[in-house]
Protein backbone atom coordinates (compact mmCIF):
# COMPACT_ATOMS: atom_id res chain seq x y z
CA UNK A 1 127.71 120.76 70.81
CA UNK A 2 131.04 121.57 72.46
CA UNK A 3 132.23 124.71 73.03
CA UNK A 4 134.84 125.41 70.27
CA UNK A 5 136.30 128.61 71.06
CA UNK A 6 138.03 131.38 68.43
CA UNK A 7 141.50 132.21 69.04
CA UNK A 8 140.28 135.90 68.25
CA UNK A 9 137.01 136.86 68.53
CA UNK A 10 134.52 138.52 65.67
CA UNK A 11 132.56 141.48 66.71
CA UNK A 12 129.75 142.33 64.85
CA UNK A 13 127.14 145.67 65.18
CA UNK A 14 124.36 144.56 67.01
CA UNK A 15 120.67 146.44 67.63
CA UNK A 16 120.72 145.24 71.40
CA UNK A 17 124.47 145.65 72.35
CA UNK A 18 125.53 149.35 71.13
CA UNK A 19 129.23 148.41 71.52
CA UNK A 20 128.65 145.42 69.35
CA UNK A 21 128.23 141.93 69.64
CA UNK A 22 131.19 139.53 70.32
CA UNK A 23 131.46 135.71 68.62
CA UNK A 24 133.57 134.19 70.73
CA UNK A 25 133.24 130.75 69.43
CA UNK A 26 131.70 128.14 66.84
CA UNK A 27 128.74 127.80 69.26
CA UNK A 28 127.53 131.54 69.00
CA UNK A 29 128.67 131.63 65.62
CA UNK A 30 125.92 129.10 64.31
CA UNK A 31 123.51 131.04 66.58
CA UNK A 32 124.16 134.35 64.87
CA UNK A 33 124.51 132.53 61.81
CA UNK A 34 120.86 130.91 62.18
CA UNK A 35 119.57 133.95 63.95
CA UNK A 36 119.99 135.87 60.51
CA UNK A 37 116.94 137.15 58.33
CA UNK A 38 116.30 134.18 56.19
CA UNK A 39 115.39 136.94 53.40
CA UNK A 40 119.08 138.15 53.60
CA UNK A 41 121.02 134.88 53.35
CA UNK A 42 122.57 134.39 50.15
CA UNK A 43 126.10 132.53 48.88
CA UNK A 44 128.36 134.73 51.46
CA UNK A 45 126.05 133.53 54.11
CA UNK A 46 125.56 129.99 52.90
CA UNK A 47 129.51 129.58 52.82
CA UNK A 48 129.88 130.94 56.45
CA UNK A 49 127.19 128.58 57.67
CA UNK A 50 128.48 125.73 56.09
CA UNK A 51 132.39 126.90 56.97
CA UNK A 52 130.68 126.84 60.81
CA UNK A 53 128.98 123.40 60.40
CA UNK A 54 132.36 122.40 58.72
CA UNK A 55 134.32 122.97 61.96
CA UNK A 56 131.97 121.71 63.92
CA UNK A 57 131.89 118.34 62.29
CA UNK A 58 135.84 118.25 62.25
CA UNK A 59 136.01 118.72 58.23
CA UNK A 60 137.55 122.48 58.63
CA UNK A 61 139.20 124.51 61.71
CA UNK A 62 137.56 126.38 63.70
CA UNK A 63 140.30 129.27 62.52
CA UNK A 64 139.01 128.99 59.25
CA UNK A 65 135.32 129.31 60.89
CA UNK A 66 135.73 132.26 62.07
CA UNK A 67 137.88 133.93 59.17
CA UNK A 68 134.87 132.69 57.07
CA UNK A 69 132.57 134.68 59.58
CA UNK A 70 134.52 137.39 59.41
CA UNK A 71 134.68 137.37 55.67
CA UNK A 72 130.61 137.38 56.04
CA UNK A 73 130.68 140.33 58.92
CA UNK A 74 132.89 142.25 56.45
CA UNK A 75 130.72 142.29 53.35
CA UNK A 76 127.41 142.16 54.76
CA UNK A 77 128.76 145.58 56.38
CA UNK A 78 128.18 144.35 59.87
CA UNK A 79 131.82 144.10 61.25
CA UNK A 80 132.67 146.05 63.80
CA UNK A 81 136.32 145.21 64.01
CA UNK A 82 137.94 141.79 63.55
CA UNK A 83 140.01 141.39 66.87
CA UNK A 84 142.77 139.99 64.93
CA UNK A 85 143.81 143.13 63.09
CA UNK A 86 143.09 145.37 65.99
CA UNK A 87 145.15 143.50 68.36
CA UNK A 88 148.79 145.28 68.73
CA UNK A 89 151.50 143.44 67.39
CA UNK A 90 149.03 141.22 65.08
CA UNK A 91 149.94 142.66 62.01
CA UNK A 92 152.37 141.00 59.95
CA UNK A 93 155.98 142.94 60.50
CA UNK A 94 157.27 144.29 57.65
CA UNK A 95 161.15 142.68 56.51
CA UNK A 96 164.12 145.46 57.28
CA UNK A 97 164.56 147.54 53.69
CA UNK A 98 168.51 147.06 53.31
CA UNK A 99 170.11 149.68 51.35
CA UNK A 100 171.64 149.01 48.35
């Protein structure tokens, strides 16, 4: 598998890191992804593993990997921060108000 990596990485609360756990690419993704309690892997999980294998096979981006990890992170309640909000100046601008 070659190493796609995330323009934006997805961190994730971790037992063994206590700052978190960075997914950096579609490589660790699919690791995390298989690493996860087969008990707790439902439809959110099922569409971020197949999202992963997606972009890995060239059917979906790797962007819309990770936003699908991230989308998984975020309900499961296991997203630490997704880099892509945190990062100054990522946040869509808001247009000028002109006065009327």
């Amino acid at each position: 598998m070659s190493r796609m990596q995330f323009f934006t990485p997805v961190c994730v609360s971790s037992r063994s890191k206590p700052g978190g756990r960075d997914i950096e690419d579609l490589d660790e993704a699919l690791r995390f992804l298989r690493e996860w309690p087969s008990d707790r892997r439902g439809p959110v999980y099922l569409a971020a593993y197949n999202a992963c294998s997606a972009a890995r096979d060239g059917y979906l981006t790797v962007e819309e990997a990770r936003k699908s990890l991230s989308g998984f992170a975020r309900i499961t309640g296991i997203l630490m921060r997704d880099s892509r909000r945190s990062a100054p100046g990522a946040a869509a601008k808001e247009a000028p108000r002109v006065a009327h």
